[in-house]
C-alpha atoms as a PDB file:
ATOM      1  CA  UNK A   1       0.000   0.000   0.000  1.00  0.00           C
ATOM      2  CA  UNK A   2       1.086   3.724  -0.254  1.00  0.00           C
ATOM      3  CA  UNK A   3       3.334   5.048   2.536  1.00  0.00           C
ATOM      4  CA  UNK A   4       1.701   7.560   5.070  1.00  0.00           C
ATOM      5  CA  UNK A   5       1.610  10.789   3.347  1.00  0.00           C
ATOM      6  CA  UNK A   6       2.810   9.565   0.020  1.00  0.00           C
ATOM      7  CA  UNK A   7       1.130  10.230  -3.332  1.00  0.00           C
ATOM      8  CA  UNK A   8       1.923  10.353  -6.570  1.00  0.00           C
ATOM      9  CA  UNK A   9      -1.723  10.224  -7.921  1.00  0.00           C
ATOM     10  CA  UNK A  10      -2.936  13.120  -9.275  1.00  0.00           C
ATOM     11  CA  UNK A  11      -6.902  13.989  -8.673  1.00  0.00           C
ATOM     12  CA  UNK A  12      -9.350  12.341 -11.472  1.00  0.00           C
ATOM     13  CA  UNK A  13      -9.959  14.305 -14.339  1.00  0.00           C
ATOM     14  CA  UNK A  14     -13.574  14.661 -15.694  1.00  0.00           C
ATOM     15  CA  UNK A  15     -14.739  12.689 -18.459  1.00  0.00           C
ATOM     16  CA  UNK A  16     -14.187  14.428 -21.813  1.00  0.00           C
ATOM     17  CA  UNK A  17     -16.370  14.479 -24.968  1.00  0.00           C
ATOM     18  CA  UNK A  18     -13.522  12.360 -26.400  1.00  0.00           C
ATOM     19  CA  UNK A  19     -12.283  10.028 -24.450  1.00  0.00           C
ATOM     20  CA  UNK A  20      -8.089   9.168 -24.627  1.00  0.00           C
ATOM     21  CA  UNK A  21      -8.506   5.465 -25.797  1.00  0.00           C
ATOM     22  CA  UNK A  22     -11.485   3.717 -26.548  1.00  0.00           C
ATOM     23  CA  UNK A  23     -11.832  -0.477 -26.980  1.00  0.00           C
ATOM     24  CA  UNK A  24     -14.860  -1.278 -27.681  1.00  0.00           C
ATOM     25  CA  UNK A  25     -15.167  -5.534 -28.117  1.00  0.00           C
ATOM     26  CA  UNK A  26     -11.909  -5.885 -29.033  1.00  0.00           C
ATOM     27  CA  UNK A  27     -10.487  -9.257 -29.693  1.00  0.00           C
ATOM     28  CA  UNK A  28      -7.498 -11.137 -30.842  1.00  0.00           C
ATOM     29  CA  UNK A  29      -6.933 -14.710 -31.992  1.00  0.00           C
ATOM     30  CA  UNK A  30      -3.865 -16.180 -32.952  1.00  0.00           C
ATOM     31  CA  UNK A  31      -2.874 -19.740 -34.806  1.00  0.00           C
ATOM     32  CA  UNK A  32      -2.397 -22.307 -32.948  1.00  0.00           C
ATOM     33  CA  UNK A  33       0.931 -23.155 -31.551  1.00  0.00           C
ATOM     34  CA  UNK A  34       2.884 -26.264 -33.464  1.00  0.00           C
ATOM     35  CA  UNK A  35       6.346 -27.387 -33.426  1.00  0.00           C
ATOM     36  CA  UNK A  36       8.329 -29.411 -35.934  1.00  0.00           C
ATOM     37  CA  UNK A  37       7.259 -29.849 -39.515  1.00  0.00           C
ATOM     38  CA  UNK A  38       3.488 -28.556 -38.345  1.00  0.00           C
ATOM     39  CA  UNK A  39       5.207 -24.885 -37.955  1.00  0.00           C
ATOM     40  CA  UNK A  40       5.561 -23.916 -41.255  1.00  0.00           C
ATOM     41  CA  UNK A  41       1.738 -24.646 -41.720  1.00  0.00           C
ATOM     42  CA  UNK A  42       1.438 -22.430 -38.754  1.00  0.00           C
ATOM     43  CA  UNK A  43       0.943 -18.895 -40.809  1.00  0.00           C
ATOM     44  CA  UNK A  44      -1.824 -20.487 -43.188  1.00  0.00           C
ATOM     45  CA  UNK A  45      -3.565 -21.407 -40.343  1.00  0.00           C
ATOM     46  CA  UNK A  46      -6.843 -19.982 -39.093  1.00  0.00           C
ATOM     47  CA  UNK A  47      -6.462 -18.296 -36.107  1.00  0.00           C
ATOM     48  CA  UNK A  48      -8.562 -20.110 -33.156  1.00  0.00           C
ATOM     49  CA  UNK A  49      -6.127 -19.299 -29.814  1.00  0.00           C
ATOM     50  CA  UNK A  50      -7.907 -16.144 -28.173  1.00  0.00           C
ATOM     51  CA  UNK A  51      -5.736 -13.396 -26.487  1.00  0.00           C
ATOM     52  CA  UNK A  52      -8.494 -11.218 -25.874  1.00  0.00           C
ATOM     53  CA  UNK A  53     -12.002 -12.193 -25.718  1.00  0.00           C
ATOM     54  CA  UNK A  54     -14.383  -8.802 -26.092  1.00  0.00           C
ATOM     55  CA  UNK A  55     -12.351  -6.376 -24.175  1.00  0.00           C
ATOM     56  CA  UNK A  56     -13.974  -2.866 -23.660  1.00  0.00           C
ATOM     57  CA  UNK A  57     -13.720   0.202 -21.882  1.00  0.00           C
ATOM     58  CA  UNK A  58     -12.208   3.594 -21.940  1.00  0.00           C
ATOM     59  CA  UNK A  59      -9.380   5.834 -20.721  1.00  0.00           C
ATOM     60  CA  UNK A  60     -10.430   9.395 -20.342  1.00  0.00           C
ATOM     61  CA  UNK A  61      -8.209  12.872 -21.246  1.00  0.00           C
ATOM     62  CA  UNK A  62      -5.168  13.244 -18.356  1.00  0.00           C
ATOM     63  CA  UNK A  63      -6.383   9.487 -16.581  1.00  0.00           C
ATOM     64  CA  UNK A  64      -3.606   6.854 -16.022  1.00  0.00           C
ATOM     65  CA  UNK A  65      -5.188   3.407 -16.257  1.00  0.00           C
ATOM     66  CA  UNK A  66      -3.414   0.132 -14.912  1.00  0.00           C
ATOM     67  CA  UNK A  67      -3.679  -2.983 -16.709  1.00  0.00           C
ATOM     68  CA  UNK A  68      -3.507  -5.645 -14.059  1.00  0.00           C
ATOM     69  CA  UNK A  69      -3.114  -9.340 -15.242  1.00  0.00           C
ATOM     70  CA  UNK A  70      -1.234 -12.721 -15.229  1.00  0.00           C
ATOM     71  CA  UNK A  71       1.586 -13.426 -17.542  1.00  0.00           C
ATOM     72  CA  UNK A  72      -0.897 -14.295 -20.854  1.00  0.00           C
ATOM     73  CA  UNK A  73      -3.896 -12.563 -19.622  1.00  0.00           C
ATOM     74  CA  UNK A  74      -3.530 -10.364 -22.749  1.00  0.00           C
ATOM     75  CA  UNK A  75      -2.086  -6.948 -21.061  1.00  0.00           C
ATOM     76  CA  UNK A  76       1.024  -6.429 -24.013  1.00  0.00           C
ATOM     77  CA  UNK A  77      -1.739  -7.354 -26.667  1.00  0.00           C
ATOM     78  CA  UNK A  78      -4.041  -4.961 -25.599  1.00  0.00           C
ATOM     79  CA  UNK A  79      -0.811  -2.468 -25.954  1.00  0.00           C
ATOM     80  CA  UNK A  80       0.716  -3.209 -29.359  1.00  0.00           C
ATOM     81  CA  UNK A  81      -2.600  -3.561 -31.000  1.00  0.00           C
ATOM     82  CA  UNK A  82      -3.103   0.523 -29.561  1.00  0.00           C
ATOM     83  CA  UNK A  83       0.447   0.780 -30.690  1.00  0.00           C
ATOM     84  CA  UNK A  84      -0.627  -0.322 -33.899  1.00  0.00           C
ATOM     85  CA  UNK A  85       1.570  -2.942 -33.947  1.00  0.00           C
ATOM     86  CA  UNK A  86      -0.783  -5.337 -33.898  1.00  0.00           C
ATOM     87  CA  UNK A  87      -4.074  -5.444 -35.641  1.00  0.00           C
ATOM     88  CA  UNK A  88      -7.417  -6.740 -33.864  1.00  0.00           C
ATOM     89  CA  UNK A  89      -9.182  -9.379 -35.249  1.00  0.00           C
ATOM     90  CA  UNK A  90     -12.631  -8.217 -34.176  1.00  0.00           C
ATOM     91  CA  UNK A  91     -13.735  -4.762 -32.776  1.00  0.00           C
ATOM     92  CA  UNK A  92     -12.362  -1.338 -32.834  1.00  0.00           C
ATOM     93  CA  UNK A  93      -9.560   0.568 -30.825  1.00  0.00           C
ATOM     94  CA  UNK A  94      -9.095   4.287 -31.050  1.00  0.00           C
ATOM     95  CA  UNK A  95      -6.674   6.452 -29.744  1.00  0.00           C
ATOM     96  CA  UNK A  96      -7.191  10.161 -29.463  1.00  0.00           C
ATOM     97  CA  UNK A  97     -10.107   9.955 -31.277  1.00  0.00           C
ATOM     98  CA  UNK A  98      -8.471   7.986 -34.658  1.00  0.00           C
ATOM     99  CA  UNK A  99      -8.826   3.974 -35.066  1.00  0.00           C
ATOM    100  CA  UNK A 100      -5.539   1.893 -34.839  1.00  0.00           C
ATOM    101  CA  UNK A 101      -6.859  -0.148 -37.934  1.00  0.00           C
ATOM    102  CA  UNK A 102      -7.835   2.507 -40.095  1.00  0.00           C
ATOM    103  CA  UNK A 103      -5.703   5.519 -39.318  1.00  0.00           C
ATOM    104  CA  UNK A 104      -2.394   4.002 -38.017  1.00  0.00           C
ATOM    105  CA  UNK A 105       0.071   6.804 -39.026  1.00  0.00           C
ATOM    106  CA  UNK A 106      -2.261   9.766 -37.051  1.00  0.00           C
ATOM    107  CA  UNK A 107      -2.452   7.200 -33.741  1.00  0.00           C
ATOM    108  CA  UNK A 108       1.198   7.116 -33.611  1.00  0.00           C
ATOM    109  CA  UNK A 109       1.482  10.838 -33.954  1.00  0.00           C
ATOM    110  CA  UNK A 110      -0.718  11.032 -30.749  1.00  0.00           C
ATOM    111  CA  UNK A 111       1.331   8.162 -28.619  1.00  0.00           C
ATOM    112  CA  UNK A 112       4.489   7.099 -26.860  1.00  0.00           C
ATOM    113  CA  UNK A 113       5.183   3.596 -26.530  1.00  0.00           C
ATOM    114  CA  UNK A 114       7.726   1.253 -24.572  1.00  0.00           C
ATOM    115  CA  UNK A 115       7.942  -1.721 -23.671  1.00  0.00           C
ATOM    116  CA  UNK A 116      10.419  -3.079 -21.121  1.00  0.00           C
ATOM    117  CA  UNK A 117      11.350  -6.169 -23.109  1.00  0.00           C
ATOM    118  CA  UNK A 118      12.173  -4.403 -26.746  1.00  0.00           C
ATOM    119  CA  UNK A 119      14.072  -1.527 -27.206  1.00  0.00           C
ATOM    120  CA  UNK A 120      14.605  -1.476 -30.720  1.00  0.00           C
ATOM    121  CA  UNK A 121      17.234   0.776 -31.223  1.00  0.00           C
ATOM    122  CA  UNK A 122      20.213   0.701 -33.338  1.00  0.00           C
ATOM    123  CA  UNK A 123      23.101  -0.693 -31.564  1.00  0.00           C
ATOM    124  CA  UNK A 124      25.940   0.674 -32.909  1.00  0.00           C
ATOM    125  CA  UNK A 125      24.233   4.188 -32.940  1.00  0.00           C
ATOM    126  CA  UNK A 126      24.744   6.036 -29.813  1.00  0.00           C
ATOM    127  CA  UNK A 127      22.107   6.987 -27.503  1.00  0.00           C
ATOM    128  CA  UNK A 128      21.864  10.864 -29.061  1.00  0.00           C
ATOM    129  CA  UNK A 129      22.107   9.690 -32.573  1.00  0.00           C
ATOM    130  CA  UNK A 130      19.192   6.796 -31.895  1.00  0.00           C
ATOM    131  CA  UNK A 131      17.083   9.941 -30.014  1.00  0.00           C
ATOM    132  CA  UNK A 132      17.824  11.917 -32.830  1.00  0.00           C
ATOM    133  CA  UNK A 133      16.778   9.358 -35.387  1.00  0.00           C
ATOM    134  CA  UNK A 134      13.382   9.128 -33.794  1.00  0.00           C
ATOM    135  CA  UNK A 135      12.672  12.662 -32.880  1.00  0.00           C
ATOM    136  CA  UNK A 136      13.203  13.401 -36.610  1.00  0.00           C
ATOM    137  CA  UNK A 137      10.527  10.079 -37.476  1.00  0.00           C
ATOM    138  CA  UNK A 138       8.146  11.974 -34.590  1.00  0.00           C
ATOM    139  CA  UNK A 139       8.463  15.336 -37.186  1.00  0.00           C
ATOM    140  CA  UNK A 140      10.189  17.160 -34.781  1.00  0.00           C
ATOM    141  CA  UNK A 141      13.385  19.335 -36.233  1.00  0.00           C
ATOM    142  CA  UNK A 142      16.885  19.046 -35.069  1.00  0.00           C
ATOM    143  CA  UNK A 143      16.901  21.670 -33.036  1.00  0.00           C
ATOM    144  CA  UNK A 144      13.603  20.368 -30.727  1.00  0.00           C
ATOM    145  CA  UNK A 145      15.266  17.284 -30.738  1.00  0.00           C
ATOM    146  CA  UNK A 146      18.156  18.313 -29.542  1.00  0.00           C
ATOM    147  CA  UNK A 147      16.505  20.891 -26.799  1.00  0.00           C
ATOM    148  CA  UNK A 148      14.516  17.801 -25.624  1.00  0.00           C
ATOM    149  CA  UNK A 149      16.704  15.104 -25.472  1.00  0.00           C
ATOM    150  CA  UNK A 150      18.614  17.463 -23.030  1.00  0.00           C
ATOM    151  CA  UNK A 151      15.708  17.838 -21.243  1.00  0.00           C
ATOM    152  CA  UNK A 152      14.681  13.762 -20.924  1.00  0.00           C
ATOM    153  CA  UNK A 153      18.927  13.412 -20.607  1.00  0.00           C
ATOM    154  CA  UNK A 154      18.933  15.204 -17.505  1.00  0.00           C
ATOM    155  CA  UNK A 155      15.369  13.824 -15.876  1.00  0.00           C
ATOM    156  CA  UNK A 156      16.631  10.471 -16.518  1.00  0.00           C
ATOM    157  CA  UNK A 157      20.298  10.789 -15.978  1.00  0.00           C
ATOM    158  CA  UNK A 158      21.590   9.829 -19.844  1.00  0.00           C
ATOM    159  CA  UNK A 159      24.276  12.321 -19.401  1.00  0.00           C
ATOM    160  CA  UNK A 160      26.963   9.255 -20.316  1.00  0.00           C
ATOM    161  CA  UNK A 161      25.132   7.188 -21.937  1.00  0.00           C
ATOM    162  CA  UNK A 162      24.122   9.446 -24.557  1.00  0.00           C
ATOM    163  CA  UNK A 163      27.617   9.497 -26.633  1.00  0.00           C
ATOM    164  CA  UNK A 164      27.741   5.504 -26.264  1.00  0.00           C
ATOM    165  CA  UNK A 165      27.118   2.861 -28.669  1.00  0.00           C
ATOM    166  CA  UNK A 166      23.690   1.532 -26.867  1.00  0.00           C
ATOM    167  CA  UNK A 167      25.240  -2.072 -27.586  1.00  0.00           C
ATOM    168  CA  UNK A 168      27.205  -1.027 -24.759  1.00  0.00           C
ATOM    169  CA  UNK A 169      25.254  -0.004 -22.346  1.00  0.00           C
ATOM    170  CA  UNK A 170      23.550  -1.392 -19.418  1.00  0.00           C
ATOM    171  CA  UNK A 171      20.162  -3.148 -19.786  1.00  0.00           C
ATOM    172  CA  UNK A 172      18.794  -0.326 -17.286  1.00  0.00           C
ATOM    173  CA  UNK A 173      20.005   2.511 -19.029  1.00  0.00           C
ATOM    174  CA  UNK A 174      18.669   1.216 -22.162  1.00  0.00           C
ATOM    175  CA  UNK A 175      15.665   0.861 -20.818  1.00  0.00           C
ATOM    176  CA  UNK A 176      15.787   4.595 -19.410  1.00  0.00           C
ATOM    177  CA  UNK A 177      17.035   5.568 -23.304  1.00  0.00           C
ATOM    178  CA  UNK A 178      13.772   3.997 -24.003  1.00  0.00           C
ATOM    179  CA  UNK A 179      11.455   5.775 -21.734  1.00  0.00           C
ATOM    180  CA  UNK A 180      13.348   9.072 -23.024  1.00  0.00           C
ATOM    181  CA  UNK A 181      12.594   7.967 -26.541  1.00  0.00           C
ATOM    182  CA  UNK A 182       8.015   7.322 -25.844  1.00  0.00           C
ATOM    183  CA  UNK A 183       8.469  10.609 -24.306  1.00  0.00           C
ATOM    184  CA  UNK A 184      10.331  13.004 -27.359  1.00  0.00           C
ATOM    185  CA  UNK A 185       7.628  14.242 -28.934  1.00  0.00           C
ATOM    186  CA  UNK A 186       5.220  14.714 -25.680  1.00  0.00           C
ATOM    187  CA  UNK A 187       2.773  12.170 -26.794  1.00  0.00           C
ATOM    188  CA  UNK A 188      -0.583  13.299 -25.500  1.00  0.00           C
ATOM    189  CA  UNK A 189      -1.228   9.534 -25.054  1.00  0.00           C
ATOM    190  CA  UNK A 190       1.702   7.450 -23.424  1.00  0.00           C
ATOM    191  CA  UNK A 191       1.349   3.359 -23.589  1.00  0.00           C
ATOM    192  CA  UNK A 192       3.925   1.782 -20.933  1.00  0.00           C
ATOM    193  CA  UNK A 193       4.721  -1.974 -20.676  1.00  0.00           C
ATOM    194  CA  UNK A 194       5.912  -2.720 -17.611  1.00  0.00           C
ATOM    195  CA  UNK A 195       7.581   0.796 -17.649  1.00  0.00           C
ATOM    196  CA  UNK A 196      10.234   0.273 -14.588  1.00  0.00           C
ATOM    197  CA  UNK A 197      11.213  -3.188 -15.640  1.00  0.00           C
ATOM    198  CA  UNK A 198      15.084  -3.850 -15.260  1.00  0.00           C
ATOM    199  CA  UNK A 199      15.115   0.165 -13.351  1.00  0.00           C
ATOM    200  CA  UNK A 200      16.860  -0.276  -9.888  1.00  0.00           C
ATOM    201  CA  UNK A 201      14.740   0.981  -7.248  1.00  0.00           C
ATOM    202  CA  UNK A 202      15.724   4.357  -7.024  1.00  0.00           C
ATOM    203  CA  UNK A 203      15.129   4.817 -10.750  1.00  0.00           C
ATOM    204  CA  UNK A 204      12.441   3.653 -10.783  1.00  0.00           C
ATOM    205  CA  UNK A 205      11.058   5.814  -7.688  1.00  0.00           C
ATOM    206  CA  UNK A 206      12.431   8.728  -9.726  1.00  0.00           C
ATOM    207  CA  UNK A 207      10.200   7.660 -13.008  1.00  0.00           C
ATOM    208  CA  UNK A 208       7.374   7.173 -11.347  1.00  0.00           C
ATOM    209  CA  UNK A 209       7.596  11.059  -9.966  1.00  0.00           C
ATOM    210  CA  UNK A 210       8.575  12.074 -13.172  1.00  0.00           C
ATOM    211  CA  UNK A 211       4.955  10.242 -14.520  1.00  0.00           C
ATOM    212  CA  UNK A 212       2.902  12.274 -12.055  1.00  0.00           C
ATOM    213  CA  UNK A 213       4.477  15.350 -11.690  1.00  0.00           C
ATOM    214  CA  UNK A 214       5.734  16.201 -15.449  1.00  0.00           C
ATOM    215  CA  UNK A 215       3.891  14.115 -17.736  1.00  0.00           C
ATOM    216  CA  UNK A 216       0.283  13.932 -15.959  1.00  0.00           C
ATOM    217  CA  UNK A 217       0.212  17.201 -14.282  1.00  0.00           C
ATOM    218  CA  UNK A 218      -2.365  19.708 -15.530  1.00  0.00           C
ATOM    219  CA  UNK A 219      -4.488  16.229 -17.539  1.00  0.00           C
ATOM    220  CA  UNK A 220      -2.665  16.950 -20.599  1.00  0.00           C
ATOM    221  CA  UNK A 221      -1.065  13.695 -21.123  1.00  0.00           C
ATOM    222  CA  UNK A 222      -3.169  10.287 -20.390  1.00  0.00           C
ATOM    223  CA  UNK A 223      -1.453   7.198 -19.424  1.00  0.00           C
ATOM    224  CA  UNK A 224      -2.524   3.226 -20.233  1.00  0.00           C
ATOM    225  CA  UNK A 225       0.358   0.972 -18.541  1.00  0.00           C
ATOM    226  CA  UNK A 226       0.702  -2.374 -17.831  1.00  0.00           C
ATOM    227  CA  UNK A 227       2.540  -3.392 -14.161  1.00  0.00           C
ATOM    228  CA  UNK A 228       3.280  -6.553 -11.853  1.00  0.00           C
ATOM    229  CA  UNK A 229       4.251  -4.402  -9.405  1.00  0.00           C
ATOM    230  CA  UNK A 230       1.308  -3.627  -7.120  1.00  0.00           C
ATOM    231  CA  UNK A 231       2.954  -0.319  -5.340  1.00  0.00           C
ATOM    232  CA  UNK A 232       2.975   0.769  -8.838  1.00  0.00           C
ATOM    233  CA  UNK A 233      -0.186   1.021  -9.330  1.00  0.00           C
ATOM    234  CA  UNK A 234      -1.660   2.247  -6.021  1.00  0.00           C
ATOM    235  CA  UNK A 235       0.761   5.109  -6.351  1.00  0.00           C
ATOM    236  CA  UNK A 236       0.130   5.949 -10.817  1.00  0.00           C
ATOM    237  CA  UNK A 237      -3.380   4.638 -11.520  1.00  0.00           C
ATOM    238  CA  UNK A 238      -6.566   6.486 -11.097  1.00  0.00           C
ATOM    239  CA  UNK A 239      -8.186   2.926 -12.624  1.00  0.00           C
ATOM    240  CA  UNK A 240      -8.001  -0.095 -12.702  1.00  0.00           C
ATOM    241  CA  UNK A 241      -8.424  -2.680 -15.715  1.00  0.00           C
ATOM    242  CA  UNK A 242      -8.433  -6.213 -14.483  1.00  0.00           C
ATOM    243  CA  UNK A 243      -7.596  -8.555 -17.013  1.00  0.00           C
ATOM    244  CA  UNK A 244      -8.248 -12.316 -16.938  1.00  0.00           C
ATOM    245  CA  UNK A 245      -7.477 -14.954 -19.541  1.00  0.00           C
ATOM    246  CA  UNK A 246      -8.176 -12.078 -22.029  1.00  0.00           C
ATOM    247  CA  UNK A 247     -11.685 -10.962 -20.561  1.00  0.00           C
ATOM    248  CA  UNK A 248     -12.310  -7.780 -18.681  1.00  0.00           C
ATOM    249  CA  UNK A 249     -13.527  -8.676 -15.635  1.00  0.00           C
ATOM    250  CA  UNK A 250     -13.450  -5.671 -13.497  1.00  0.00           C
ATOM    251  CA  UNK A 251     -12.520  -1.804 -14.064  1.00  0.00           C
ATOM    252  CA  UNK A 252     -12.859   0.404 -11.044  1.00  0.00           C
ATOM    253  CA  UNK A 253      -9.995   2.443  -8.569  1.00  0.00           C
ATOM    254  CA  UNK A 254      -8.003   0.655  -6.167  1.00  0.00           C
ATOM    255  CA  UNK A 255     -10.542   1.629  -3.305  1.00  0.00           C
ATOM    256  CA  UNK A 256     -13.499   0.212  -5.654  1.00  0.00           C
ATOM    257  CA  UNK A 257     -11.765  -3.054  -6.162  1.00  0.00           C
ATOM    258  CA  UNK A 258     -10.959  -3.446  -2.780  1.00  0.00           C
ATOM    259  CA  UNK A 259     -15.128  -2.416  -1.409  1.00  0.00           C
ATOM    260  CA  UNK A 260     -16.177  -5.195  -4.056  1.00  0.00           C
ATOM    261  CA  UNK A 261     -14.157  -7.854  -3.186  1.00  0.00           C
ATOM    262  CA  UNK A 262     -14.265  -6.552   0.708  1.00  0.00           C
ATOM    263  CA  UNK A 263     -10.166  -7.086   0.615  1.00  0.00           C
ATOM    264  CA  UNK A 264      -7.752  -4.948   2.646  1.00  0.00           C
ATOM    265  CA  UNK A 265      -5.151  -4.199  -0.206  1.00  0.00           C
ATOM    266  CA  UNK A 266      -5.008  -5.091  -4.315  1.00  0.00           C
ATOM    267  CA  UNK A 267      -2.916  -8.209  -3.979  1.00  0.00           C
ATOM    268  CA  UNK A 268      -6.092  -9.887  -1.953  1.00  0.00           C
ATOM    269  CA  UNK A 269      -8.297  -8.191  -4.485  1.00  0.00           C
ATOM    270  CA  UNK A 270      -6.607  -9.700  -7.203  1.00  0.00           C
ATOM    271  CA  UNK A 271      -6.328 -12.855  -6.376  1.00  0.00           C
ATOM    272  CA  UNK A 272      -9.988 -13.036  -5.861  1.00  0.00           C
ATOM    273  CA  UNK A 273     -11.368 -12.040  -8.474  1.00  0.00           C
ATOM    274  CA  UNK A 274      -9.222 -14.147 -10.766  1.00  0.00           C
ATOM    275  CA  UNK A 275      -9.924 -17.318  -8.439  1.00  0.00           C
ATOM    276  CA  UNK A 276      -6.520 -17.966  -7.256  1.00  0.00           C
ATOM    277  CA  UNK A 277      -6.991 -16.928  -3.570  1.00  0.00           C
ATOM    278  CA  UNK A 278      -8.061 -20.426  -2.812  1.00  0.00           C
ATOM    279  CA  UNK A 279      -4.805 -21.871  -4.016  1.00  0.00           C
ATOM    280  CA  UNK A 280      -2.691 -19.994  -1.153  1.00  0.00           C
ATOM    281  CA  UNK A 281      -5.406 -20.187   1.237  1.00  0.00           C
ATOM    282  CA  UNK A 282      -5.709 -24.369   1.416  1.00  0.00           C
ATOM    283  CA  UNK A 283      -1.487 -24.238   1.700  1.00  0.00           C
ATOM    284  CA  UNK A 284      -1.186 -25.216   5.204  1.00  0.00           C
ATOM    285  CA  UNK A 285       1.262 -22.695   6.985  1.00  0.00           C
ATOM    286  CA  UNK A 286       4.947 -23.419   7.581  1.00  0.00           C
ATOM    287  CA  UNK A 287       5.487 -25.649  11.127  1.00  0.00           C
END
């Protein structure tokens, strides 16, 4: 739970006329798995394994929404296909107000994304070139890019890194070059997968300030992210989307969650509304 007097949370916004991110029955199927020979059939096949079974709801103007799920429950899905790196296989998802389907190229224009376990920069780049590189694919000019990457360099201390090959560099601070990266352009929409992944702990204490105090402050910017790490999301989320074996099965705050499930924190609340509470409470305790 939050520490006394500790809060990162800024107040909830009112709903807007258009909401941040919309899903609306969204679903995603993929082939089934096969190994050996089978696997090259594998692309031709129809897709009948379901990542996300009717998923639906919607992130209003300035909110930051947790996705809160199993390994598999379908939280990255959800992500790339808003990311446009996916596409759904039935229903719609729209981000500031354009469909990821239809209108990919104005989405991205709207979003930052990262994900903790792909970087995807150019390793024998350096950091500033890389940052460079993607400020110019975000439209912004050289000299913006190079005012902000200053800016992000300093909030996220790239000072060193920046002038290094990123094949060198730490899995941390490549993760921080990536968080410095969603953020060039000031994305009015920011998609975070597991943001603080591989981060030590004071990093990561320092992003999530940065999140609530620079990038949500005054509702300009609204935030979807996906997080094992409970503390996380007491401190970030004004929401909560509860995802289980790709079905939406409860979307409320932290305080909501726990009155419906009449838990004392979100780790009890979690594990009973996806069932598994039972499993830990039949373990007899240690003698």
């Amino acid at each position: 739970m939050l520490a006394p007097g500790k809060r990162y949370k800024n107040s909830m916004p009112e709903a807007a006329a258009t909401a941040a991110i919309v899903l609306k029955d969204l679903e995603k199927y993929y082939p089934p798995q096969r190994s050996g020979f089978a696997a090259f059939l594998q692309p031709f096949e129809s897709p009948t394994r379901p990542a996300l079974k009717g998923v639906s709801f919607e992130v209003q103007q300035g909110e930051a929404v947790a996705l809160l799920g199993a390994n598999g429950a379908g939280k990255s899905t959800i992500l790339r296909i808003l990311a446009t790196l996916l596409l759904p296989t039935r229903g719609q998802a729209f981000v500031a107000g354009h469909e990821t389907s239809q209108d990919p190229r104005a989405v991205r224009r709207n979003l930052g994304y990262h994900a903790g376990s792909d970087q995807g920069f150019y390793p024998r780049l350096t950091g500033r070139e890389n940052l460079l590189f993607f400020g110019q694919l975000n439209h912004l000019t050289k000299r913006d890019a190079t005012h902000r990457i200053a800016e992000l360099a300093e909030t996220f201390h790239l000072g060193d890194a920046l002038d290094q090959q990123v094949r060198t560099l730490s899995s941390g601070t490549t993760q921080r070059l990536s968080l410095a990266r969603a953020l060039l352009h000031k994305p009015t929409v920011l998609l975070l997968d597991e943001p603080t992944r591989s981060l030590d702990a004071i990093a990561a204490a320092e992003f999530r300030r940065f999140l609530s105090t620079v990038v949500l402050r005054n509702a300009r910017t609204s935030l979807l992210f996906a997080s094992h790490a409970l503390s996380e999301i007491e401190q970030l989320a004004h929401r909560v989307a509860v995802i289980d074996q790709g079905k939406l099965i409860a979307f409320d705050t932290v305080p909501g969650l726990l009155a419906i499930t009449c838990t004392e924190n979100l780790e009890q609340a979690f594990l009973k509304m996806t069932g598994s509470a039972s499993l830990f409470e039949s373990q007899e305790p240690p003698q």
